[in-house]
C-alpha atoms as a PDB file:
ATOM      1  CA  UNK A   1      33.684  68.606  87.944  1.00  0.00           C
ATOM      2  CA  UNK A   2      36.786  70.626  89.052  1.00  0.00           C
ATOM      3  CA  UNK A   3      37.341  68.263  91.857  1.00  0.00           C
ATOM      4  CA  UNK A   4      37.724  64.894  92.131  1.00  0.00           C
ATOM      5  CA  UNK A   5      34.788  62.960  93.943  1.00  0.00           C
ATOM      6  CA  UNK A   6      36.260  60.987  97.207  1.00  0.00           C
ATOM      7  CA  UNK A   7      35.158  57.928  98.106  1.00  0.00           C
ATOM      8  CA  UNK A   8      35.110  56.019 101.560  1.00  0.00           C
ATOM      9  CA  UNK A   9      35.372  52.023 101.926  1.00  0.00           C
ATOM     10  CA  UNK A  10      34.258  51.369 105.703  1.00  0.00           C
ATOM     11  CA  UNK A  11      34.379  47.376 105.772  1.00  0.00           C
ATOM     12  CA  UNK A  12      36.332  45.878 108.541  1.00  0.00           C
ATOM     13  CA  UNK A  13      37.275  42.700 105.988  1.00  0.00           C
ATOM     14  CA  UNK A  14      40.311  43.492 104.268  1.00  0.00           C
ATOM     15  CA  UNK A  15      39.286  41.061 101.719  1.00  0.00           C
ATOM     16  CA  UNK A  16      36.502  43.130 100.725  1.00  0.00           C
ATOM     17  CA  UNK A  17      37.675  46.131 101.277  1.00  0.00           C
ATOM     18  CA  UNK A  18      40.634  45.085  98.045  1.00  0.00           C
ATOM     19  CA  UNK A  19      37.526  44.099  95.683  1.00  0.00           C
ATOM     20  CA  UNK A  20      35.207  47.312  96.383  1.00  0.00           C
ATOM     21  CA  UNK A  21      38.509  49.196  95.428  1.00  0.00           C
ATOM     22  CA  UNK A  22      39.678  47.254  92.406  1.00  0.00           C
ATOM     23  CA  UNK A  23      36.003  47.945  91.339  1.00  0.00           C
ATOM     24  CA  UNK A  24      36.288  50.979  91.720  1.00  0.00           C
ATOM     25  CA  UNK A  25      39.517  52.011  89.839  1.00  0.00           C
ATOM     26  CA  UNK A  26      37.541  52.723  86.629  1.00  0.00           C
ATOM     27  CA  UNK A  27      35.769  55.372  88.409  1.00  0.00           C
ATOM     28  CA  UNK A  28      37.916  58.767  88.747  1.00  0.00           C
ATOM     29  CA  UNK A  29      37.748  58.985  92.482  1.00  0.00           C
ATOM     30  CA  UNK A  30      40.221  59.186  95.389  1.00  0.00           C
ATOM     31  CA  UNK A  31      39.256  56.499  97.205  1.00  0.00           C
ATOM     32  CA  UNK A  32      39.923  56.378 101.399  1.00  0.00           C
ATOM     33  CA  UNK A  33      39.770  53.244 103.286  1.00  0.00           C
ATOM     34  CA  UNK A  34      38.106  52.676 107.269  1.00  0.00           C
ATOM     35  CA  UNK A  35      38.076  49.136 109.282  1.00  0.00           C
ATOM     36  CA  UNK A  36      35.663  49.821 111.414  1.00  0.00           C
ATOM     37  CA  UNK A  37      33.015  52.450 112.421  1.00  0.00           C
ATOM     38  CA  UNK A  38      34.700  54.588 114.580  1.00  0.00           C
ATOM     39  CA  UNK A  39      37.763  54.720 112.075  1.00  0.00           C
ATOM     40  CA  UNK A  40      34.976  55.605 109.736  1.00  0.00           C
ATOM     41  CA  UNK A  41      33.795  58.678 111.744  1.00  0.00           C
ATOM     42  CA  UNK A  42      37.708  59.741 112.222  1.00  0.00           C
ATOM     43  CA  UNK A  43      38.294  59.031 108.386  1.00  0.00           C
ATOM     44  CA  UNK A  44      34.843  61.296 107.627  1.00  0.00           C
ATOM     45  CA  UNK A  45      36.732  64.562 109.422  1.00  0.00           C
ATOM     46  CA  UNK A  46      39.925  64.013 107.782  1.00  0.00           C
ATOM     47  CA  UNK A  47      39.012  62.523 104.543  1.00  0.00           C
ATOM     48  CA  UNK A  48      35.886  64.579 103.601  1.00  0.00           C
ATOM     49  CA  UNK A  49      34.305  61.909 101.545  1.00  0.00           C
ATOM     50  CA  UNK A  50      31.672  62.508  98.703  1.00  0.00           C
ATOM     51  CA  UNK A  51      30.139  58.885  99.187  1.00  0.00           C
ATOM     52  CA  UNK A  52      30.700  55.998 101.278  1.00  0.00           C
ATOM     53  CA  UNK A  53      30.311  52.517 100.928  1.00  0.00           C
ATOM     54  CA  UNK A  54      29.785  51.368 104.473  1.00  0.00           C
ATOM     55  CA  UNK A  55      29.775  47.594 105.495  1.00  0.00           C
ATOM     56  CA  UNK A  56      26.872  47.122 107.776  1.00  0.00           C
ATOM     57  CA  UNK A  57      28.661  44.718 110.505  1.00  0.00           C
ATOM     58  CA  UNK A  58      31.606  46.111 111.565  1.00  0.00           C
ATOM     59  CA  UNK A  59      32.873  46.484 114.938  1.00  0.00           C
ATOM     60  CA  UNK A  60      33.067  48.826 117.273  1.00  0.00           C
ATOM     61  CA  UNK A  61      30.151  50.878 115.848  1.00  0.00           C
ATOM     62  CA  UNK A  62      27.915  48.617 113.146  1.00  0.00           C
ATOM     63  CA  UNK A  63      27.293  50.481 110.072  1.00  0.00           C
ATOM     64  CA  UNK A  64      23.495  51.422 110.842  1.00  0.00           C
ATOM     65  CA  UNK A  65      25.093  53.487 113.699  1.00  0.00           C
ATOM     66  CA  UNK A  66      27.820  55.721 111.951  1.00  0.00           C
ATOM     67  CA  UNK A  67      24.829  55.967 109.122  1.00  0.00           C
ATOM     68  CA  UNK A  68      22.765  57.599 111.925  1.00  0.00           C
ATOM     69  CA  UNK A  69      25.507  60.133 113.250  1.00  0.00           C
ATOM     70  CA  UNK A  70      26.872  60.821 109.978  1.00  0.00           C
ATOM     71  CA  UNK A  71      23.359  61.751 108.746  1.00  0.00           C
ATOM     72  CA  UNK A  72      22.038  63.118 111.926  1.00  0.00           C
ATOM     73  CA  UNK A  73      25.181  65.980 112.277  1.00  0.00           C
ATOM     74  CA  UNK A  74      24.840  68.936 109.742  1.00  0.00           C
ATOM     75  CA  UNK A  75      28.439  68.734 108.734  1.00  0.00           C
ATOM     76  CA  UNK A  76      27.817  65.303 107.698  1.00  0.00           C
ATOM     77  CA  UNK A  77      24.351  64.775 106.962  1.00  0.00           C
ATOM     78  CA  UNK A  78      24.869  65.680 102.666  1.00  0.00           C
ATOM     79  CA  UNK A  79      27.560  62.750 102.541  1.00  0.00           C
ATOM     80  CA  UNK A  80      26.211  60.269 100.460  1.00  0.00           C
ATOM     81  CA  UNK A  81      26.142  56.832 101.958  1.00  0.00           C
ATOM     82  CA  UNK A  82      26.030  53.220  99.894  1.00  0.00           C
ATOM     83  CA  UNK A  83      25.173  50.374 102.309  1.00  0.00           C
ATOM     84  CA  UNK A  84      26.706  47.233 101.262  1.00  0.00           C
ATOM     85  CA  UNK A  85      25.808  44.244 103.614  1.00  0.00           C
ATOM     86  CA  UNK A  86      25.198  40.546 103.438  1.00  0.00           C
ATOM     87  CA  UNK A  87      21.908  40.873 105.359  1.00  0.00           C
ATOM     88  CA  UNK A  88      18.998  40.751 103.300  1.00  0.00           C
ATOM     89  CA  UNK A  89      16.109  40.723 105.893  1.00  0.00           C
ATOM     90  CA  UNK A  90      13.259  43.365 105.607  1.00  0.00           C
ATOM     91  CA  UNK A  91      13.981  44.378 108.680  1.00  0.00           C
ATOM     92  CA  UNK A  92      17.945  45.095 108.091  1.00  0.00           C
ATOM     93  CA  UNK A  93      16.358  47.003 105.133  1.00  0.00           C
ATOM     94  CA  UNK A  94      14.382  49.121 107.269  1.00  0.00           C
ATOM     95  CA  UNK A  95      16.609  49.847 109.701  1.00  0.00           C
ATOM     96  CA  UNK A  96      19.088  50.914 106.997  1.00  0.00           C
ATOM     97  CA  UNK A  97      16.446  53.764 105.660  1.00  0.00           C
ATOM     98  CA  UNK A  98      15.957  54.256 109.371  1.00  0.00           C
ATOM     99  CA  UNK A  99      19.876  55.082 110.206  1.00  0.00           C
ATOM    100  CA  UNK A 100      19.226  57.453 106.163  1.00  0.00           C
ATOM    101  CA  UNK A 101      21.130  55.705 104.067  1.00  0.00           C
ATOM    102  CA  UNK A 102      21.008  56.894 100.767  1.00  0.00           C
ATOM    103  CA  UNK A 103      20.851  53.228  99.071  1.00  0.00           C
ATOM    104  CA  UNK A 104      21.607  49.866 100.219  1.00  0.00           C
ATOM    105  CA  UNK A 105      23.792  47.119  97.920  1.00  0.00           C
ATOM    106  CA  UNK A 106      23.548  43.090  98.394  1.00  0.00           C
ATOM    107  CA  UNK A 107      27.006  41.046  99.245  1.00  0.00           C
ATOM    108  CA  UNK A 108      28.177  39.719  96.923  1.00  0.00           C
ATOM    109  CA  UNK A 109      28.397  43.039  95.184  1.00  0.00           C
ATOM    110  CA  UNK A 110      28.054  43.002  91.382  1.00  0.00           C
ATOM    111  CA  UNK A 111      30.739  45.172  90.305  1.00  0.00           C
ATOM    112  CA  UNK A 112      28.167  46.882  87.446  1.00  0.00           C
ATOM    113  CA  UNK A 113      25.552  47.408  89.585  1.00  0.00           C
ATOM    114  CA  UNK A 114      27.967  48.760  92.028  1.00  0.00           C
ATOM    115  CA  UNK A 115      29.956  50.940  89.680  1.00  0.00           C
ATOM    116  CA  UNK A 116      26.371  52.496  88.183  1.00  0.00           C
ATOM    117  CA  UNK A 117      24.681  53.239  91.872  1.00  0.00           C
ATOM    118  CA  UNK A 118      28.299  54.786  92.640  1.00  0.00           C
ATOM    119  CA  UNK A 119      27.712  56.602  88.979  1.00  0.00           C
ATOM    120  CA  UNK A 120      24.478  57.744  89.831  1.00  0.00           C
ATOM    121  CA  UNK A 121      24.868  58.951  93.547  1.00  0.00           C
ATOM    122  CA  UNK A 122      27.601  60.851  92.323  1.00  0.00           C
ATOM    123  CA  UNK A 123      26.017  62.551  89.608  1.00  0.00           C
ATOM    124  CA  UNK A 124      23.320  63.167  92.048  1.00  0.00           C
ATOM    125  CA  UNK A 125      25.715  64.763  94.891  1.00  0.00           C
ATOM    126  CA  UNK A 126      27.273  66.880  92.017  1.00  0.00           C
ATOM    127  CA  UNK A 127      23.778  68.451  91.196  1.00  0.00           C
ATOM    128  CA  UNK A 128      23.082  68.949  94.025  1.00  0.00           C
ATOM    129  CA  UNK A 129      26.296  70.798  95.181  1.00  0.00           C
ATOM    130  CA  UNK A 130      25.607  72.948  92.054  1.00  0.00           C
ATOM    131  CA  UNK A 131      21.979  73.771  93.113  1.00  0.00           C
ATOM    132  CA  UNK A 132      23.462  75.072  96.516  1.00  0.00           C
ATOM    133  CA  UNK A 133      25.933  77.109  94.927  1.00  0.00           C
ATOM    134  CA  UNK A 134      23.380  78.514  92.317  1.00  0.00           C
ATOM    135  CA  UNK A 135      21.132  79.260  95.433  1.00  0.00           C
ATOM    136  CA  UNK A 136      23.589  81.116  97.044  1.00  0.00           C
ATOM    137  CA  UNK A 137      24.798  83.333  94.135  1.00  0.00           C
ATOM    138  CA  UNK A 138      21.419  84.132  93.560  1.00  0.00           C
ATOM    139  CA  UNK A 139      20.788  85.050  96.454  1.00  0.00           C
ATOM    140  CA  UNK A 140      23.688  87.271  96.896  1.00  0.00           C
ATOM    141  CA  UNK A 141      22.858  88.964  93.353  1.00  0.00           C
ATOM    142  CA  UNK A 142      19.290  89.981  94.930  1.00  0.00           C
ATOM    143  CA  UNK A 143      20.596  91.324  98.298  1.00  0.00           C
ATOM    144  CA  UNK A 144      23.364  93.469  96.056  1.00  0.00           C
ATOM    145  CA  UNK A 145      20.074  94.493  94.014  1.00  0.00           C
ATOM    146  CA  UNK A 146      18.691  96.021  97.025  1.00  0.00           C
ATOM    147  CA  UNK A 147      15.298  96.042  97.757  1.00  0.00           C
ATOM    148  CA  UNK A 148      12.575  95.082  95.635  1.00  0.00           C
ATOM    149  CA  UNK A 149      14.801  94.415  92.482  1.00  0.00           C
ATOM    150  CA  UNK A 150      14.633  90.281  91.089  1.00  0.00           C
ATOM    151  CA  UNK A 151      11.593  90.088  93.072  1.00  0.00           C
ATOM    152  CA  UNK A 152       8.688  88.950  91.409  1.00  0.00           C
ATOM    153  CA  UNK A 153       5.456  90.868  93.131  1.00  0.00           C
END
């Protein structure tokens, strides 16, 4: 991992928004901070985040909505996004895999279970990345090939 992973804390409580990152210092991140949705969606451009923890009820825009535009635009759409909320209903559930959120968290947030689903959706956004890239360079080995070489017929 040449780069360090960045992570986003969108929570408009400044209270929690201190405790997600003094959970977080154990991880090696940069970590960005947004206090409310449409700082988050300025933040996203600017910051470039790997993952983002994203408070559900925020003002301005509530989290299910920058979830949505975040994973509805190209640009954005590969951002992993943690949804940590305080609303447990089915239905707050299911409109968080609605807006594609990658994984929803319970307030109050346990700091392991936090710091592992961070773990693992980072791992999993590394692979991934790494995929892509071994995609493209094979791809770009075959078309330098020419025609009909590292093609199985």
């Amino acid at each position: 991992m040449a780069n360090k992973n960045k992570i986003l804390i969108a929570d408009d409580n400044a209270a929690n928004r201190e405790l997600l990152e003094a959970y977080l210092m154990s991880v090696e991140c940069e970590i960005g901070l947004a206090v409310d949705g449409q700082d988050t969606l300025d933040k996203v451009r600017s910051f470039q985040p790997d993952l983002i923890l994203l408070d559900v009820m925020m003002p301005k825009l509530s989290g299910f909505e920058v979830c949505k535009k975040l994973k509805d635009s190209s640009a954005t759409s590969k951002i992993m996004i943690l949804m940590v909320t305080a609303l447990n209903e089915l239905g707050d559930i299911e409109r968080a895999v609605k807006a594609g959120t990658d994984d929803f968290l319970s307030k109050p947030v346990n700091k392991y279970e936090l710091l592992k689903r961070v773990e693992n959706m980072l791992r999993l956004k590394d692979t991934t990345d790494e995929l892509a890239r071994l995609r493209l360079y094979i791809q770009e080995m075959e078309e330098q090939a020419g025609p009909g070489i590292g093609k199985r017929r």
